[in-house]
PDB file of N, CA and C in Angstrom:
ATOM      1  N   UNK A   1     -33.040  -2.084  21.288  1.00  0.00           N
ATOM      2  CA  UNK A   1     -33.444  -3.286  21.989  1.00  0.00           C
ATOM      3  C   UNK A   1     -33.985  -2.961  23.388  1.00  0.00           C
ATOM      4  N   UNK A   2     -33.108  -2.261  24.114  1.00  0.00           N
ATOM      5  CA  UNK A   2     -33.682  -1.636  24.860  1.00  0.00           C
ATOM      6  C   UNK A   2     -35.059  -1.325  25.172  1.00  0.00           C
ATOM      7  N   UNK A   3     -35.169  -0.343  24.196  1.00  0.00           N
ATOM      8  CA  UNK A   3     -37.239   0.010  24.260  1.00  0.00           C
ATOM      9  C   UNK A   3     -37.634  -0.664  24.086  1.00  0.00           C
ATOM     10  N   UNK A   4     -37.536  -1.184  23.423  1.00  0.00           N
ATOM     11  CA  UNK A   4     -38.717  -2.928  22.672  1.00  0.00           C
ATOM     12  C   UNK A   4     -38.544  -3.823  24.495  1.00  0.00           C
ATOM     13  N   UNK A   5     -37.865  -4.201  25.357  1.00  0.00           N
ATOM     14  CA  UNK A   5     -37.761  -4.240  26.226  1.00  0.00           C
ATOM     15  C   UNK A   5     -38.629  -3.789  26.736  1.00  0.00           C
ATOM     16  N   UNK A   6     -38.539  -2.620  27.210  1.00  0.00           N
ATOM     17  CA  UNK A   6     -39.408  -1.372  28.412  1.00  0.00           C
ATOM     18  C   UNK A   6     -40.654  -1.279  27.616  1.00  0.00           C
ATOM     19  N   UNK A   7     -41.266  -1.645  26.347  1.00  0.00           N
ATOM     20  CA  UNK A   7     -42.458  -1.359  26.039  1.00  0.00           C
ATOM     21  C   UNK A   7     -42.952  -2.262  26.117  1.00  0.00           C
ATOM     22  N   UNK A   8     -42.330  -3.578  26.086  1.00  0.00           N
ATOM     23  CA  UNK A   8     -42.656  -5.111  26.747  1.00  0.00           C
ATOM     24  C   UNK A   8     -42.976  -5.119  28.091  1.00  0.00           C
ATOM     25  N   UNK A   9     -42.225  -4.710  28.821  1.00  0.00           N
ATOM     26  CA  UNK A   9     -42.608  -4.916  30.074  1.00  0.00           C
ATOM     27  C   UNK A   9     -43.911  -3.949  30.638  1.00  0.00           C
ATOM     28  N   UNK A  10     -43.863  -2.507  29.796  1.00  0.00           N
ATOM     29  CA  UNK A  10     -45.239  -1.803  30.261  1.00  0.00           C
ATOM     30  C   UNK A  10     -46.555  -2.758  29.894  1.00  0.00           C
ATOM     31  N   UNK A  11     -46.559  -2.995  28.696  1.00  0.00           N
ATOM     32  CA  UNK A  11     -47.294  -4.073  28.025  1.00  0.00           C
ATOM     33  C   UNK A  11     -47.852  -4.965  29.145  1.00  0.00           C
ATOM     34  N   UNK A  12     -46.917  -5.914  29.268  1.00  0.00           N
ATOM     35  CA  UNK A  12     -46.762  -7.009  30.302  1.00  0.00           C
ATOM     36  C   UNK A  12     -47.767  -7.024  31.608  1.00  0.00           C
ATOM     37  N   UNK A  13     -47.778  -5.490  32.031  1.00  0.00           N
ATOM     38  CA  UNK A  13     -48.159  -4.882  32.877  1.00  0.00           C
ATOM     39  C   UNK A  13     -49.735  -4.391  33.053  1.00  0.00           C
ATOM     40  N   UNK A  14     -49.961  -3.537  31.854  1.00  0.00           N
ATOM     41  CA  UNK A  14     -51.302  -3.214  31.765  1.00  0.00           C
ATOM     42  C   UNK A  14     -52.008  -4.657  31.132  1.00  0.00           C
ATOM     43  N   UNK A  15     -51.784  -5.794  30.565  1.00  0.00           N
ATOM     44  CA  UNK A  15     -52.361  -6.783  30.300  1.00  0.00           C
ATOM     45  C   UNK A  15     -52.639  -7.749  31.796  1.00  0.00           C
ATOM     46  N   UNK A  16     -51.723  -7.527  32.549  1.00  0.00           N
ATOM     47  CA  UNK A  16     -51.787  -8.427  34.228  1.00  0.00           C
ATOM     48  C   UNK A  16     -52.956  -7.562  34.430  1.00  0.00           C
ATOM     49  N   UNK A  17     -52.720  -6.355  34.843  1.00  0.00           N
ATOM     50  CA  UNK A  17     -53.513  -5.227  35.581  1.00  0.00           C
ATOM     51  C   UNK A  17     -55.282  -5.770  34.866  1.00  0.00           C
ATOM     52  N   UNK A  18     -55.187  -5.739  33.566  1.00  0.00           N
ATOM     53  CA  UNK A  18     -56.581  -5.966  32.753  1.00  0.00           C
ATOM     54  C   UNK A  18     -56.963  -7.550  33.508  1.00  0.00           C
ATOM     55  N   UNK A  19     -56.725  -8.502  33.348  1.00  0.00           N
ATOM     56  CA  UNK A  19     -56.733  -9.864  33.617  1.00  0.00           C
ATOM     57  C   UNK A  19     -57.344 -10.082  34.777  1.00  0.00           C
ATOM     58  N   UNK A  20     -56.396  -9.094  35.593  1.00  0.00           N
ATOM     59  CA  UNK A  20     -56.934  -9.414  37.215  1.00  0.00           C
ATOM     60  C   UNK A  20     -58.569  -8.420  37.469  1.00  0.00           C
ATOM     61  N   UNK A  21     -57.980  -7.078  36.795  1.00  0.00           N
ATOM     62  CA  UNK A  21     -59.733  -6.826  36.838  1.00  0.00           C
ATOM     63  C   UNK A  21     -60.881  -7.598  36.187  1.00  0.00           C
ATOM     64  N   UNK A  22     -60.770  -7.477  35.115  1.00  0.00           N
ATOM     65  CA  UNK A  22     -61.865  -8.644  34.762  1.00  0.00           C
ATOM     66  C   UNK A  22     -62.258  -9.646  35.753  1.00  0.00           C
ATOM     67  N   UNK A  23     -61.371 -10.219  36.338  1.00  0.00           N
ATOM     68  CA  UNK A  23     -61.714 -11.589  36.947  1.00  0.00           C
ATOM     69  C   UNK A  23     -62.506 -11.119  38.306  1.00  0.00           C
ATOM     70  N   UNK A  24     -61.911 -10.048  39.207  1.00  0.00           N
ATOM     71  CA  UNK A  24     -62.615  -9.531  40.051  1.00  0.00           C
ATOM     72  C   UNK A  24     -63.748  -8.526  39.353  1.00  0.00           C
ATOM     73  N   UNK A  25     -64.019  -8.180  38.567  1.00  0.00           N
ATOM     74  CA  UNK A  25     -65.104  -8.073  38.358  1.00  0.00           C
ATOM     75  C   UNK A  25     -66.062  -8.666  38.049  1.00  0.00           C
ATOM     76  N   UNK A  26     -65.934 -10.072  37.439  1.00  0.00           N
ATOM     77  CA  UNK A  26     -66.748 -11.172  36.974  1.00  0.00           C
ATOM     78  C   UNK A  26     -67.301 -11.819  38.754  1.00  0.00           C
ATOM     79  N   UNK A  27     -66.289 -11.532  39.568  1.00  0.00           N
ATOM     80  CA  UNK A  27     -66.717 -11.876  40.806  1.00  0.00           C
ATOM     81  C   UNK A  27     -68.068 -11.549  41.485  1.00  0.00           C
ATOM     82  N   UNK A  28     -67.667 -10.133  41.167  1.00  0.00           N
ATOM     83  CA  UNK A  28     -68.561  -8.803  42.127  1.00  0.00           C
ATOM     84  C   UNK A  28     -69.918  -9.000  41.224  1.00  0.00           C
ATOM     85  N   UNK A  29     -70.255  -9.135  39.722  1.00  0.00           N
ATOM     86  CA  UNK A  29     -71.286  -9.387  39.042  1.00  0.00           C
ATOM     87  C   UNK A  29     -72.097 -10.639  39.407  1.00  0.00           C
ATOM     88  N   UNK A  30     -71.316 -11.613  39.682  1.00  0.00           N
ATOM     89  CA  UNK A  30     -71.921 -12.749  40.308  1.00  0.00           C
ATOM     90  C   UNK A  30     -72.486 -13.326  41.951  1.00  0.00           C
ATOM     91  N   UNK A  31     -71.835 -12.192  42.710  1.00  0.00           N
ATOM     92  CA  UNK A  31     -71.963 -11.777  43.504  1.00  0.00           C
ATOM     93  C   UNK A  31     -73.382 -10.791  43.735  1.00  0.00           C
ATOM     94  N   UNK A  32     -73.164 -10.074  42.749  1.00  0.00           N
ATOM     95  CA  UNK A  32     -74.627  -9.046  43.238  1.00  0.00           C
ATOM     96  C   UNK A  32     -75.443  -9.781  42.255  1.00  0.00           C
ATOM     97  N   UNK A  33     -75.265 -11.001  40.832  1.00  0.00           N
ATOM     98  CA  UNK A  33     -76.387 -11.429  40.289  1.00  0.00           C
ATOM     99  C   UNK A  33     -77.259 -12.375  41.854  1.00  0.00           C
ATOM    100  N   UNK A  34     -76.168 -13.228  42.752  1.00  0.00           N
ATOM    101  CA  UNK A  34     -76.580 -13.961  43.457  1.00  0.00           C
ATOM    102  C   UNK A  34     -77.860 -13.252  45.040  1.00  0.00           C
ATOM    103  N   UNK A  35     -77.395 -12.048  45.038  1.00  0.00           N
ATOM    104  CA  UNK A  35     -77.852 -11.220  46.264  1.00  0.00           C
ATOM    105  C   UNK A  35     -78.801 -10.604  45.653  1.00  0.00           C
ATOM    106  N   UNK A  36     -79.321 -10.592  43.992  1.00  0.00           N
ATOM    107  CA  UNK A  36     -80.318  -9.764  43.596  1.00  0.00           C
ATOM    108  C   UNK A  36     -81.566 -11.322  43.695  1.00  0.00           C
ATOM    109  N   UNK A  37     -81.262 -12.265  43.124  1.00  0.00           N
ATOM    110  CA  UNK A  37     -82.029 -13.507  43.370  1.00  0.00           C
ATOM    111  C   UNK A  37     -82.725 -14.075  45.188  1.00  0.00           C
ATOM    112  N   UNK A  38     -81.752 -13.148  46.248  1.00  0.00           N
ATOM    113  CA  UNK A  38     -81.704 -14.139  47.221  1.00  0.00           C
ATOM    114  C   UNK A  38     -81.456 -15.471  47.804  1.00  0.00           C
ATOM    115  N   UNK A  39     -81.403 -16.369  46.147  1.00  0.00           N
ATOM    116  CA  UNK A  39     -81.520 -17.414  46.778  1.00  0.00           C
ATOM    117  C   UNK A  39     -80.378 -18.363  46.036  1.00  0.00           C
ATOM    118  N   UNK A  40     -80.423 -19.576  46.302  1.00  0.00           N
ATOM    119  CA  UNK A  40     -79.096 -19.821  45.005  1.00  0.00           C
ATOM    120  C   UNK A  40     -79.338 -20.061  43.064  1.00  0.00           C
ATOM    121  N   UNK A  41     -78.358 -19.949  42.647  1.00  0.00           N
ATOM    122  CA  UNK A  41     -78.541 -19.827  41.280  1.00  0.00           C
ATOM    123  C   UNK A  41     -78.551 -21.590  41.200  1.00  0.00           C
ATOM    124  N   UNK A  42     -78.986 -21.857  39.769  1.00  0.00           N
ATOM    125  CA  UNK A  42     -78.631 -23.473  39.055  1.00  0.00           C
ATOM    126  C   UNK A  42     -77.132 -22.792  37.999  1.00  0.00           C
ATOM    127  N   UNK A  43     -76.304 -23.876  38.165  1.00  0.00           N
ATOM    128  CA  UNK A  43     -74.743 -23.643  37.582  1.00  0.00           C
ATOM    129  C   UNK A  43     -75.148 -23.675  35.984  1.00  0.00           C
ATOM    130  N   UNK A  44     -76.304 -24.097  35.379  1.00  0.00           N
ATOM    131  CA  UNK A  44     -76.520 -24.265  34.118  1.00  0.00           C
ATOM    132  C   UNK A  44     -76.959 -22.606  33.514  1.00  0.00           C
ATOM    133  N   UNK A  45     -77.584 -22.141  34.632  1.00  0.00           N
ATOM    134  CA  UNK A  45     -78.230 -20.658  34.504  1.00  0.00           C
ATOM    135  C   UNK A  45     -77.202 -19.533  34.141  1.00  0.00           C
ATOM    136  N   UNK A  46     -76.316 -20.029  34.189  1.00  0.00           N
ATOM    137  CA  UNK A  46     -74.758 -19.232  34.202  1.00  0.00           C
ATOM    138  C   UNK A  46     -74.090 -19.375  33.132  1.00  0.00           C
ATOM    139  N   UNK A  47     -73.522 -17.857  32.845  1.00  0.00           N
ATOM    140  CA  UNK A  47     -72.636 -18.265  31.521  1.00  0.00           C
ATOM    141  C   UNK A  47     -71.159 -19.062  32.105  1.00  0.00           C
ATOM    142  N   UNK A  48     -70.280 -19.393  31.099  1.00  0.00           N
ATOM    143  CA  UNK A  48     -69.279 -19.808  30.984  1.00  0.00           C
ATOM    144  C   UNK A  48     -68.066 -19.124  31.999  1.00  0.00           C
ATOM    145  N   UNK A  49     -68.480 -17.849  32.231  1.00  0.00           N
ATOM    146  CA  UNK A  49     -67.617 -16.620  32.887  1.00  0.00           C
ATOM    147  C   UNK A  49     -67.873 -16.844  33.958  1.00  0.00           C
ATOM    148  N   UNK A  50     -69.201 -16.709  34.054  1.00  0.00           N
ATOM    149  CA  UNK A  50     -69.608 -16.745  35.691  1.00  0.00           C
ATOM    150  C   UNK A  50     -69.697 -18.098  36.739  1.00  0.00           C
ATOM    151  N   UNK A  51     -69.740 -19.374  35.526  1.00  0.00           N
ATOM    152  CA  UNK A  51     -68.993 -20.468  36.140  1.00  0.00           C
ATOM    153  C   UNK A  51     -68.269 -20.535  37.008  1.00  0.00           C
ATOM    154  N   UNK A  52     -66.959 -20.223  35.923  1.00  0.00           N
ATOM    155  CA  UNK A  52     -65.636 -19.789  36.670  1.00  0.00           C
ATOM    156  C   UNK A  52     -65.653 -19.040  37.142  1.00  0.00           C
ATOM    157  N   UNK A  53     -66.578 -18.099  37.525  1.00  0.00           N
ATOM    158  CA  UNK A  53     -66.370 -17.086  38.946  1.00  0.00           C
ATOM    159  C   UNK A  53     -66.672 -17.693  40.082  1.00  0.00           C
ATOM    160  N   UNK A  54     -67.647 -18.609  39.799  1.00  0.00           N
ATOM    161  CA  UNK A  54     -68.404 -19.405  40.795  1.00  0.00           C
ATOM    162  C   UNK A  54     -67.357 -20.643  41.422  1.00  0.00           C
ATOM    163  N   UNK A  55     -66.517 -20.861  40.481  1.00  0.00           N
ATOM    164  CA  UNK A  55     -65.899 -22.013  40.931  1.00  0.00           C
ATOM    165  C   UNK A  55     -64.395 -21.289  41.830  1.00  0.00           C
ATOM    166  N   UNK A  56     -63.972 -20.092  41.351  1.00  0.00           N
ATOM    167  CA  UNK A  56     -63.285 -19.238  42.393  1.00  0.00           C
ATOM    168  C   UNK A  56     -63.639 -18.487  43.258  1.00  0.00           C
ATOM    169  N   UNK A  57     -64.857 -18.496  43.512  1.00  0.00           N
ATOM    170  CA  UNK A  57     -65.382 -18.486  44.799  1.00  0.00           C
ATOM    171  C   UNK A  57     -65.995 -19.321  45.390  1.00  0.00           C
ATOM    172  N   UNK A  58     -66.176 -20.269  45.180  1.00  0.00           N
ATOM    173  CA  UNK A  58     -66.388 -21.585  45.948  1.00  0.00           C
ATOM    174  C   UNK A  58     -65.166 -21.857  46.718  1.00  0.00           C
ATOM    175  N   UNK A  59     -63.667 -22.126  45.932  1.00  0.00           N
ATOM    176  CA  UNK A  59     -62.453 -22.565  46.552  1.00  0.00           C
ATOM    177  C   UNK A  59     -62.108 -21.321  47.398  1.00  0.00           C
ATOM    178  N   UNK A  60     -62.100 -19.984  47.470  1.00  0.00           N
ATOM    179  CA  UNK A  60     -62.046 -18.911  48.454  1.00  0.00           C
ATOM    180  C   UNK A  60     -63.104 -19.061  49.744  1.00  0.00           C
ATOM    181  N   UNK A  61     -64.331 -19.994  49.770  1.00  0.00           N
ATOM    182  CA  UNK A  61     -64.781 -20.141  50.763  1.00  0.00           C
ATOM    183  C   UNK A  61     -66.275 -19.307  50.864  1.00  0.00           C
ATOM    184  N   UNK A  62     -66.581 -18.378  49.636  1.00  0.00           N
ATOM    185  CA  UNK A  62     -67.298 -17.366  49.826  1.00  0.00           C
ATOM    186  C   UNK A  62     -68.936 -18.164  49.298  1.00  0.00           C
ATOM    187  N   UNK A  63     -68.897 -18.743  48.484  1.00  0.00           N
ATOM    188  CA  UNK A  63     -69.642 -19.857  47.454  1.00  0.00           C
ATOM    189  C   UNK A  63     -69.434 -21.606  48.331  1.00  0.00           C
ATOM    190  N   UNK A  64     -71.209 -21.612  48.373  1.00  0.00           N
ATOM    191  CA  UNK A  64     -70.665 -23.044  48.002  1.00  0.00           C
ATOM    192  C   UNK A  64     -71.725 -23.920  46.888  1.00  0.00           C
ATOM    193  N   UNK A  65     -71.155 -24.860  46.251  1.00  0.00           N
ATOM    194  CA  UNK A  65     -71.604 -25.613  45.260  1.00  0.00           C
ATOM    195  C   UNK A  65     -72.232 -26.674  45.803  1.00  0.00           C
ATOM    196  N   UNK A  66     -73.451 -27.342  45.560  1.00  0.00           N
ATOM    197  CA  UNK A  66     -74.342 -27.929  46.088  1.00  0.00           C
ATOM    198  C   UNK A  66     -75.335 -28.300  45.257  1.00  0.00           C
ATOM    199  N   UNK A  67     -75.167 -29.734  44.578  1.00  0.00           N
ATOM    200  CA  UNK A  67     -76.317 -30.318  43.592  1.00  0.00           C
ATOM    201  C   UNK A  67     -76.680 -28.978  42.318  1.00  0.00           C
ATOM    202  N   UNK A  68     -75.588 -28.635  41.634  1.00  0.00           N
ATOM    203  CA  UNK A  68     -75.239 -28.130  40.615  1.00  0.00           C
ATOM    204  C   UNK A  68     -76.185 -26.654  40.862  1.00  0.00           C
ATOM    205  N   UNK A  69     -76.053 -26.440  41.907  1.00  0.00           N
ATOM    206  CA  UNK A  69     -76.545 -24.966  42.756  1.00  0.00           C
ATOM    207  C   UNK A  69     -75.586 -24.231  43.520  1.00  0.00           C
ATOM    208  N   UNK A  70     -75.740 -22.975  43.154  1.00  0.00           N
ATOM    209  CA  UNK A  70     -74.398 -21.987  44.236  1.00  0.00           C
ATOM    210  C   UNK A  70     -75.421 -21.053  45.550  1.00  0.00           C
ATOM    211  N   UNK A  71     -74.714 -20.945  45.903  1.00  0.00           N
ATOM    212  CA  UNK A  71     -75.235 -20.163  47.292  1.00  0.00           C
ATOM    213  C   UNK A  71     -74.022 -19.255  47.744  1.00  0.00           C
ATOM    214  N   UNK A  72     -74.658 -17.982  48.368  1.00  0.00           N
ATOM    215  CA  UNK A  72     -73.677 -17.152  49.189  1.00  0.00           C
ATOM    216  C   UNK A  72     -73.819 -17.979  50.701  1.00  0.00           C
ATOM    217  N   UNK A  73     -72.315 -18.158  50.936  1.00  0.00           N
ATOM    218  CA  UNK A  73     -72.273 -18.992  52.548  1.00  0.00           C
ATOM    219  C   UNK A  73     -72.678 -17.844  53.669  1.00  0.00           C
ATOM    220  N   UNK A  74     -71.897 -17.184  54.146  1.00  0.00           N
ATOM    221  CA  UNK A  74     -71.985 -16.239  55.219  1.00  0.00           C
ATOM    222  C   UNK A  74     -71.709 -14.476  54.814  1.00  0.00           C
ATOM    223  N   UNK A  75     -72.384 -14.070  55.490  1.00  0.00           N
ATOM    224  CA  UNK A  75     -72.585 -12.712  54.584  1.00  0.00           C
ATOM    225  C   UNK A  75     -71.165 -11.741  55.500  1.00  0.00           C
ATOM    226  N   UNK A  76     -70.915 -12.174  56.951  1.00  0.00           N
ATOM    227  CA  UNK A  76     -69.900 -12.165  57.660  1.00  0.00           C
ATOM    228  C   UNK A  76     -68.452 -12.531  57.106  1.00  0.00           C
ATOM    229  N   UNK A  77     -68.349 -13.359  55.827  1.00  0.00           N
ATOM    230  CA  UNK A  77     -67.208 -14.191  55.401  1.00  0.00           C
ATOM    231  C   UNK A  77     -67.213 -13.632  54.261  1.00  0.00           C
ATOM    232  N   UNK A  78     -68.541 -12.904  53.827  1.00  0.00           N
ATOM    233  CA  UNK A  78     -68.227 -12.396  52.237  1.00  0.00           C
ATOM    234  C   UNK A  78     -67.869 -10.586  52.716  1.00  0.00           C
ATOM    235  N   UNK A  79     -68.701 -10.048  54.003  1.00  0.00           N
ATOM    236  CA  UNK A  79     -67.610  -8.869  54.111  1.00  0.00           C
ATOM    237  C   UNK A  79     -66.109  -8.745  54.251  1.00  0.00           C
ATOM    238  N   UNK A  80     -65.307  -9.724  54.481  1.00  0.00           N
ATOM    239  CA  UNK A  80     -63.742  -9.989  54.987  1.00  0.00           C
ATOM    240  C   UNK A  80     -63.002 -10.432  53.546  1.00  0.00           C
ATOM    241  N   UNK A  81     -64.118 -10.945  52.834  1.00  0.00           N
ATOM    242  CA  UNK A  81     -63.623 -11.722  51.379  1.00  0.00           C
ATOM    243  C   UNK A  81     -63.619 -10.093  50.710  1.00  0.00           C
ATOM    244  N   UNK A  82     -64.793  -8.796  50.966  1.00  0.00           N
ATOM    245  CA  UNK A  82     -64.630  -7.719  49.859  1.00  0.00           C
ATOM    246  C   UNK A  82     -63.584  -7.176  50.575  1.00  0.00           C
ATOM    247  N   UNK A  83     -63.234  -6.680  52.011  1.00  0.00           N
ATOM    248  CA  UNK A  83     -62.267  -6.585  52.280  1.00  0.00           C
ATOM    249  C   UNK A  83     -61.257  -6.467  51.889  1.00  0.00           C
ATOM    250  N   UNK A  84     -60.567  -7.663  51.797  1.00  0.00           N
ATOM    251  CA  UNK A  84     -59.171  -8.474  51.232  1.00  0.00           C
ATOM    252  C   UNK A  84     -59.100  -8.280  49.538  1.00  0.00           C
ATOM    253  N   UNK A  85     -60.134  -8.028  48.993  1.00  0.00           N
ATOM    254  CA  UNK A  85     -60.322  -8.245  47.337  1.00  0.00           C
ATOM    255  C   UNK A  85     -59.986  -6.454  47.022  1.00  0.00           C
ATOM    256  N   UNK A  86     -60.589  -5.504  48.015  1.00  0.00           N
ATOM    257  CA  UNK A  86     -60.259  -4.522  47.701  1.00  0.00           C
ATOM    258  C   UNK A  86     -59.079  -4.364  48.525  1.00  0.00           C
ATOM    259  N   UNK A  87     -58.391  -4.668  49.393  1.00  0.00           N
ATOM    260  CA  UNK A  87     -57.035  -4.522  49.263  1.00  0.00           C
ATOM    261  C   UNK A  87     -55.813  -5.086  48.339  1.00  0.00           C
ATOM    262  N   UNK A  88     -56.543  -6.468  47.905  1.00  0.00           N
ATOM    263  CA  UNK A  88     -55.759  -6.637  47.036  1.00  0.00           C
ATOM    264  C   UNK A  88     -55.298  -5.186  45.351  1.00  0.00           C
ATOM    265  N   UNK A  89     -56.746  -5.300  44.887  1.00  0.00           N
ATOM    266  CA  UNK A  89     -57.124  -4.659  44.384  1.00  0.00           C
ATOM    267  C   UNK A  89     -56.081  -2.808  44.451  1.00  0.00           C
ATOM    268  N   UNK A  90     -56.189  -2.137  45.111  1.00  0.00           N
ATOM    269  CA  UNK A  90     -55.306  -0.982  45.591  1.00  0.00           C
ATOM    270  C   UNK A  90     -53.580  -1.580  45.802  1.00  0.00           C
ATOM    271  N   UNK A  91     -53.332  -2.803  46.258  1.00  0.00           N
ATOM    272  CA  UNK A  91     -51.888  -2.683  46.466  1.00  0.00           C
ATOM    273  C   UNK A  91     -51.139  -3.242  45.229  1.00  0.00           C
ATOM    274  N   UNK A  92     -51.840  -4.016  44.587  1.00  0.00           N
ATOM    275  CA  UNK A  92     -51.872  -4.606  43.273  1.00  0.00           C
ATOM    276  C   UNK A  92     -51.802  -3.547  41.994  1.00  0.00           C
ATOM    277  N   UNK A  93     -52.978  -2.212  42.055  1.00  0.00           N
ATOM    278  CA  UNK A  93     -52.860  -1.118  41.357  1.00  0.00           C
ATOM    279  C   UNK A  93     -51.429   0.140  41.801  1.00  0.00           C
ATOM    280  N   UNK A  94     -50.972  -0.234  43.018  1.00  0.00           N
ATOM    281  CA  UNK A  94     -49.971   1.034  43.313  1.00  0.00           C
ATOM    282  C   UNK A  94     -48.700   0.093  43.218  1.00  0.00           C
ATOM    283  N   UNK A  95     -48.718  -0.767  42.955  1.00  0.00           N
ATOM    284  CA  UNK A  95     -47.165  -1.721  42.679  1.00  0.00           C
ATOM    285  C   UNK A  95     -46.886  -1.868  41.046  1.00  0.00           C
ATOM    286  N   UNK A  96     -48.056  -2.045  40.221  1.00  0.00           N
ATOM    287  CA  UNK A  96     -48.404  -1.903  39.122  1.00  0.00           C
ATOM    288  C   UNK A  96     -47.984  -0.441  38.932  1.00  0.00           C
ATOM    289  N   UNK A  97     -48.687   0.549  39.218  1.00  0.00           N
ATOM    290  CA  UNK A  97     -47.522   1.900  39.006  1.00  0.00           C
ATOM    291  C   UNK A  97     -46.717   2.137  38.847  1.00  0.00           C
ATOM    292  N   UNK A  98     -45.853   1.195  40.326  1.00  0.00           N
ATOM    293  CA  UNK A  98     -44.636   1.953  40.505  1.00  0.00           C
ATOM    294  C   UNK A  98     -43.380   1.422  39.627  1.00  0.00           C
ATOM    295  N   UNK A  99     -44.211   0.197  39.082  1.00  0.00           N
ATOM    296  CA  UNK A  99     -43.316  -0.788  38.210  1.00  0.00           C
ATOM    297  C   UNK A  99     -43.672   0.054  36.994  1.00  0.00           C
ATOM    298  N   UNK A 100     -44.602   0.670  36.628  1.00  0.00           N
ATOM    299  CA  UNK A 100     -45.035   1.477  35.496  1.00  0.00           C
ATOM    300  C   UNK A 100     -44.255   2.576  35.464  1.00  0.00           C
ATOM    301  N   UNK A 101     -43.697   3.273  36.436  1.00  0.00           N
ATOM    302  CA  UNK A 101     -42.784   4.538  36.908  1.00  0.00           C
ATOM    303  C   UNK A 101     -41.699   4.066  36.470  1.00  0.00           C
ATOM    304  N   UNK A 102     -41.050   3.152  37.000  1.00  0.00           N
ATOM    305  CA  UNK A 102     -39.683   2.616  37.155  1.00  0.00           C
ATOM    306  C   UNK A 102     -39.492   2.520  35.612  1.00  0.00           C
ATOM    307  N   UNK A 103     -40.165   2.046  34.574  1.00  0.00           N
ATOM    308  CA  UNK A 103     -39.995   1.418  33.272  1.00  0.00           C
ATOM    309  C   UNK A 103     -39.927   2.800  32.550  1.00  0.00           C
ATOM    310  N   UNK A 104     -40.791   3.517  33.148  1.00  0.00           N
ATOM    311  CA  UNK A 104     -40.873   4.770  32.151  1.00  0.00           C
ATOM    312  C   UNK A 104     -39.339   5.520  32.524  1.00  0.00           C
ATOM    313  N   UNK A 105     -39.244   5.718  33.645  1.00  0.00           N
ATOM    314  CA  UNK A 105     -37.551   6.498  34.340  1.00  0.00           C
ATOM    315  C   UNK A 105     -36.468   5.899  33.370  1.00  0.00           C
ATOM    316  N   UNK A 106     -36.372   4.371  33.394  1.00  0.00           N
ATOM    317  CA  UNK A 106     -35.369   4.108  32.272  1.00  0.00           C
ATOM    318  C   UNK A 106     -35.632   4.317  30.869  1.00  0.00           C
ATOM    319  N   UNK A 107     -36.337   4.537  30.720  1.00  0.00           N
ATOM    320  CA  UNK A 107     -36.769   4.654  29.031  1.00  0.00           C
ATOM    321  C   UNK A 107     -36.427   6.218  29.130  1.00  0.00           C
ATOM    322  N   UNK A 108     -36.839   7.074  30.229  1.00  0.00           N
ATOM    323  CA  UNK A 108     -36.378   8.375  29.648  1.00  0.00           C
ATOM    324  C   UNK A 108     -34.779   8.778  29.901  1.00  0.00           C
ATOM    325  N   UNK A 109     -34.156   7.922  30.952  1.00  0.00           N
ATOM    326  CA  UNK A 109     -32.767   7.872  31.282  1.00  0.00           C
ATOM    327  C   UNK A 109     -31.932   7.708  29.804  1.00  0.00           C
ATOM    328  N   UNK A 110     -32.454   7.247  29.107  1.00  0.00           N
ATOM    329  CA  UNK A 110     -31.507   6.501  27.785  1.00  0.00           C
ATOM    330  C   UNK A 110     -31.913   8.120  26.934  1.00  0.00           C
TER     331      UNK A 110
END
C-alpha cells in the first residue's frame, strides 16, 4: 500500500509539473504569436488554447481585451510579468524535485 502511495504521489507530481508547463507555454506562444503580428490579434483568429491564454493574461494585466481584440499593454509590464513567470517556473521545478526526492527516500527506506 505503501508504494501504490509513493507512486501516486510521484504521479501527482509530474502531472502538476506537465499542467503548469503547458499553460505557460501556451502563454509564451501567444505572446510571441502577438509580437510577431505587431499589432492586436481578433479573439476569433485564435484557437481554443490560446483563448484561454489570452484570457489569463488579460486578468494578470499583461493583455488587454478590447472589442473581441487582444493587445500587448506595456512592454515594461510584460518584462516583470517574464520575470515572475520564470521565477515561478525554477522555484516551482526545484520544490517539485525535492518533493520528487523525498518520495523516492521513502520508497527506498522500506
Amino acid at each position: 500500500m505503501r508504494g501504490f502511495a509513493s507512486a501516486a504521489a510521484l504521479i501527482a507530481i509530474a502531472l502538476a509539473c506537465l499542467t503548469v508547463t503547458r499553460k505557460l507555454e501556451r502563454e509564451r506562444r501567444l505572446l510571441a504569436k502577438l509580437h510577431k503580428r505587431g499589432a492586436g490579434i481578433s479573439l476569433e483568429e485564435l484557437t481554443d488554447n490560446e483563448r484561454d491564454a489570452a484570457e489569463s493574461l488579460a486578468a494578470s494585466g499583461v493583455l488587454e481585451i478590447r472589442q473581441k481584440h487582444c493587445f500587448i499593454l506595456r512592454t515594461a509590464r510584460l518584462d516583470l510579468f517574464r520575470r515572475k513567470r520564470l521565477r515561478l517556473m525554477v522555484m516551482g521545478g526545484f520544490w517539485a524535485f525535492v518533493l520528487a526526492c523525498l518520495v523516492a527516500v521513502l520508497i527506498l527506506r522500506r
